[in-house]
C-alpha atoms as a PDB file:
ATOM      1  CA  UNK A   1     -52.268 105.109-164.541  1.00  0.00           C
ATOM      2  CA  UNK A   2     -54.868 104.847-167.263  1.00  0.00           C
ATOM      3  CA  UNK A   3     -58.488 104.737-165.601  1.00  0.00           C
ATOM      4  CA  UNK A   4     -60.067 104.058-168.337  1.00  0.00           C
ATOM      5  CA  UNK A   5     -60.295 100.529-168.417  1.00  0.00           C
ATOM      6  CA  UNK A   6     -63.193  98.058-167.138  1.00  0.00           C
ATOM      7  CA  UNK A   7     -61.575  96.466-164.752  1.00  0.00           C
ATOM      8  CA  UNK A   8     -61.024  99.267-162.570  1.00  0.00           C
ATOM      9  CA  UNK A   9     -65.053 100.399-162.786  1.00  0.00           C
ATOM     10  CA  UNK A  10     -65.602  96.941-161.890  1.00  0.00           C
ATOM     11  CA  UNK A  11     -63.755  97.547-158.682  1.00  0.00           C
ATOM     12  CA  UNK A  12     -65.091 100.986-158.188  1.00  0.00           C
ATOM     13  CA  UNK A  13     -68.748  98.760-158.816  1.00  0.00           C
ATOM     14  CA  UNK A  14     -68.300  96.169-156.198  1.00  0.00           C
ATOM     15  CA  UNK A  15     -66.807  98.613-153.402  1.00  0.00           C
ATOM     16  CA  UNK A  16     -69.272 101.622-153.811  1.00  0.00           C
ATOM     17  CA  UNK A  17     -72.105  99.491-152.965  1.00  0.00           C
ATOM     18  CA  UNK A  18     -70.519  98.397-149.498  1.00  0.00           C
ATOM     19  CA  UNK A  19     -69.882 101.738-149.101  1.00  0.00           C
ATOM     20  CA  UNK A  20     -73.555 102.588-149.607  1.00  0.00           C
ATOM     21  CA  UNK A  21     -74.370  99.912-146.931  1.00  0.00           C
ATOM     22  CA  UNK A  22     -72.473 101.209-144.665  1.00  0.00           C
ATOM     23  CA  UNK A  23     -73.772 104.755-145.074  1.00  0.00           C
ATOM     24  CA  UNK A  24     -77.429 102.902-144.558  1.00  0.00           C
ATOM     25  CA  UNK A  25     -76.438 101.008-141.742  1.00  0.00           C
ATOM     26  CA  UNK A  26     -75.365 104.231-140.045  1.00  0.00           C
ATOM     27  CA  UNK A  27     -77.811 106.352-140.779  1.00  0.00           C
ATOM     28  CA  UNK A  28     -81.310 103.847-140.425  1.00  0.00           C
ATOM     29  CA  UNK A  29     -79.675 101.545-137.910  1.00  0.00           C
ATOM     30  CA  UNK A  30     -76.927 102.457-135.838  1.00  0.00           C
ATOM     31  CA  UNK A  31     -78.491 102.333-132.918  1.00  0.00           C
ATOM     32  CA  UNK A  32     -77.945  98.115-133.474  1.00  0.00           C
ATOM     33  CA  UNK A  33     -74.193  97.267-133.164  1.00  0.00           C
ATOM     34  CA  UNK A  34     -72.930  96.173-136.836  1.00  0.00           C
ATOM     35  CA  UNK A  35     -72.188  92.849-136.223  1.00  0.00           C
ATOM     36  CA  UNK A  36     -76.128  92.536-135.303  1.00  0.00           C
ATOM     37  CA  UNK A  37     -77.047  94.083-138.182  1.00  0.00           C
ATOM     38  CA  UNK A  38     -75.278  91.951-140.538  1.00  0.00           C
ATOM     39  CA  UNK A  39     -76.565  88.638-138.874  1.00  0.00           C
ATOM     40  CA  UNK A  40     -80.118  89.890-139.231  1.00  0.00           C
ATOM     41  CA  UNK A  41     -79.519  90.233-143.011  1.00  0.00           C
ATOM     42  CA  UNK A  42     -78.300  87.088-142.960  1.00  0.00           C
ATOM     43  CA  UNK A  43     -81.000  85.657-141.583  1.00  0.00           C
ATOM     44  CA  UNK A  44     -83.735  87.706-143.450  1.00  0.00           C
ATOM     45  CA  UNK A  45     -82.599  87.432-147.470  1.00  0.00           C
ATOM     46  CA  UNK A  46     -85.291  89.903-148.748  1.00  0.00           C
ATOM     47  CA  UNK A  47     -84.133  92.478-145.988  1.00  0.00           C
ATOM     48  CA  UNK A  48     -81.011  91.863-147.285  1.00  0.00           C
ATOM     49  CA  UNK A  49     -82.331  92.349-150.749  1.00  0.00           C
ATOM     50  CA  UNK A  50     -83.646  95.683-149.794  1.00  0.00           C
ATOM     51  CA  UNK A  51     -80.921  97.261-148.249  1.00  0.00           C
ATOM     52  CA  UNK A  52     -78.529  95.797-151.142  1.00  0.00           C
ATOM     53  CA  UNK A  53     -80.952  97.800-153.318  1.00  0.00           C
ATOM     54  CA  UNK A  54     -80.485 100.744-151.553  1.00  0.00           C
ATOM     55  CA  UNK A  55     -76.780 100.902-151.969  1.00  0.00           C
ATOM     56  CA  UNK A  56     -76.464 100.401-155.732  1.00  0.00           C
ATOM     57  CA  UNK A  57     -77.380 104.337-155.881  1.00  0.00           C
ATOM     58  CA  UNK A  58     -74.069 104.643-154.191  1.00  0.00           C
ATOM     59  CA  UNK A  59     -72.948 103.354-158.090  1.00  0.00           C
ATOM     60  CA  UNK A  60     -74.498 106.365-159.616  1.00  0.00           C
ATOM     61  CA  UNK A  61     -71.589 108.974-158.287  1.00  0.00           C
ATOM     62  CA  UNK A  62     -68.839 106.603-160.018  1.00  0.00           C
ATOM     63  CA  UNK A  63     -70.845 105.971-163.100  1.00  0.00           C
ATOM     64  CA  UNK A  64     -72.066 109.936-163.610  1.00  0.00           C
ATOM     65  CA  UNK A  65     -69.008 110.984-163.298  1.00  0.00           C
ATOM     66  CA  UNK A  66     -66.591 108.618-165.608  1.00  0.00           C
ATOM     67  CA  UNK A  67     -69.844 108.929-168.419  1.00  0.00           C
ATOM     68  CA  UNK A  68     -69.328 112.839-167.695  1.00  0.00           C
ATOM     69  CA  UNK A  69     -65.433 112.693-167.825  1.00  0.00           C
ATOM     70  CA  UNK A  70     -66.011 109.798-171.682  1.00  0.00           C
ATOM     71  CA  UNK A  71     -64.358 107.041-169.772  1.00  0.00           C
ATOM     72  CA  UNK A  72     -66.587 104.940-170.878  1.00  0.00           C
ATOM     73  CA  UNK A  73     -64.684 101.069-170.252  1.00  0.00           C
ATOM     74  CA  UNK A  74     -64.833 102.456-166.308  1.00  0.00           C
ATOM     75  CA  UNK A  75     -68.043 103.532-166.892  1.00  0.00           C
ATOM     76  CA  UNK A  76     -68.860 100.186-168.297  1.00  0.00           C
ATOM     77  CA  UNK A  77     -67.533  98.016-165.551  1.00  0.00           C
ATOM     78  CA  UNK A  78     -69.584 100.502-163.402  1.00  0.00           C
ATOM     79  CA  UNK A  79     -71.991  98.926-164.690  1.00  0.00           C
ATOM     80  CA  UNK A  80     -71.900  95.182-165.089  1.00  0.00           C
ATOM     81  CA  UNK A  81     -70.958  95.170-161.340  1.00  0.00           C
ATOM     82  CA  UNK A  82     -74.279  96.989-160.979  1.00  0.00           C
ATOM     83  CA  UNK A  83     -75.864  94.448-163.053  1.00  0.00           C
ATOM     84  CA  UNK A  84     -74.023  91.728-161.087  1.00  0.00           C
ATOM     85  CA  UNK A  85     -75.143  93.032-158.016  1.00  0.00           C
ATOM     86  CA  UNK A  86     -78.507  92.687-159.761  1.00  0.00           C
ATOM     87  CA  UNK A  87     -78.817  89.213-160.283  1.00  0.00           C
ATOM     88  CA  UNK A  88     -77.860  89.070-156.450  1.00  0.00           C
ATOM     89  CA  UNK A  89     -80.842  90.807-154.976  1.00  0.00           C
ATOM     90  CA  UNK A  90     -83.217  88.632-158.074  1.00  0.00           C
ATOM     91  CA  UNK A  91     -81.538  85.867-155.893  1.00  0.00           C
ATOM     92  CA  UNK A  92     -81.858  87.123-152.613  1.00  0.00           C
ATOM     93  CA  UNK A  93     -85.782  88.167-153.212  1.00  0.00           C
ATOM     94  CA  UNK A  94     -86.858  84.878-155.078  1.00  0.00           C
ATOM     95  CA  UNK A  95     -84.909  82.292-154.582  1.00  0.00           C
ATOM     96  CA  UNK A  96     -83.437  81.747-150.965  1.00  0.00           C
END
């Protein structure tokens, strides 16, 4: 399979983020249950903003290490999910 191709650091973009959430969620405020958690950022868009924030660093592992590795179309898509994800918290903050 050839990994090298945007469309697969686009994936790796959208899902590390979640992944980063998650991590946050369990380590800041697990003592909530999760379904609680996600209703509060719901309700609350520049909490949600902020904690969105905090789990694009979860992008730098992917995007270090396919700049590292000169797969740079994955390391691309890395980062116009990141830049997606982006104009989502802009949203979040100013907007709603």
């Amino acid at each position: 399979m050839n990994r090298n191709i945007a469309t697969f650091g686009l994936l790796l973009g959208i899902i590390f983020p979640l992944l980063g959430l998650l991590v946050v969620y369990f380590v800041k405020y697990s003592h909530d249950s999760f379904i609680a958690f996600f209703q509060s950022l719901s309700q609350n868009f520049s909490a949600a903003a902020l904690m969105l924030s905090l789990s694009l660093f979860a992008n730098l592992i992917p995007f270090i290490y396919y700049t590292n590795k000169r797969l740079d179309q994955t390391a691309k898509g890395v980062l116009i999910a990141t830049m997606l994800y982006a104009v989502l918290i802009i949203l979040l903050k100013y907007v709603w």
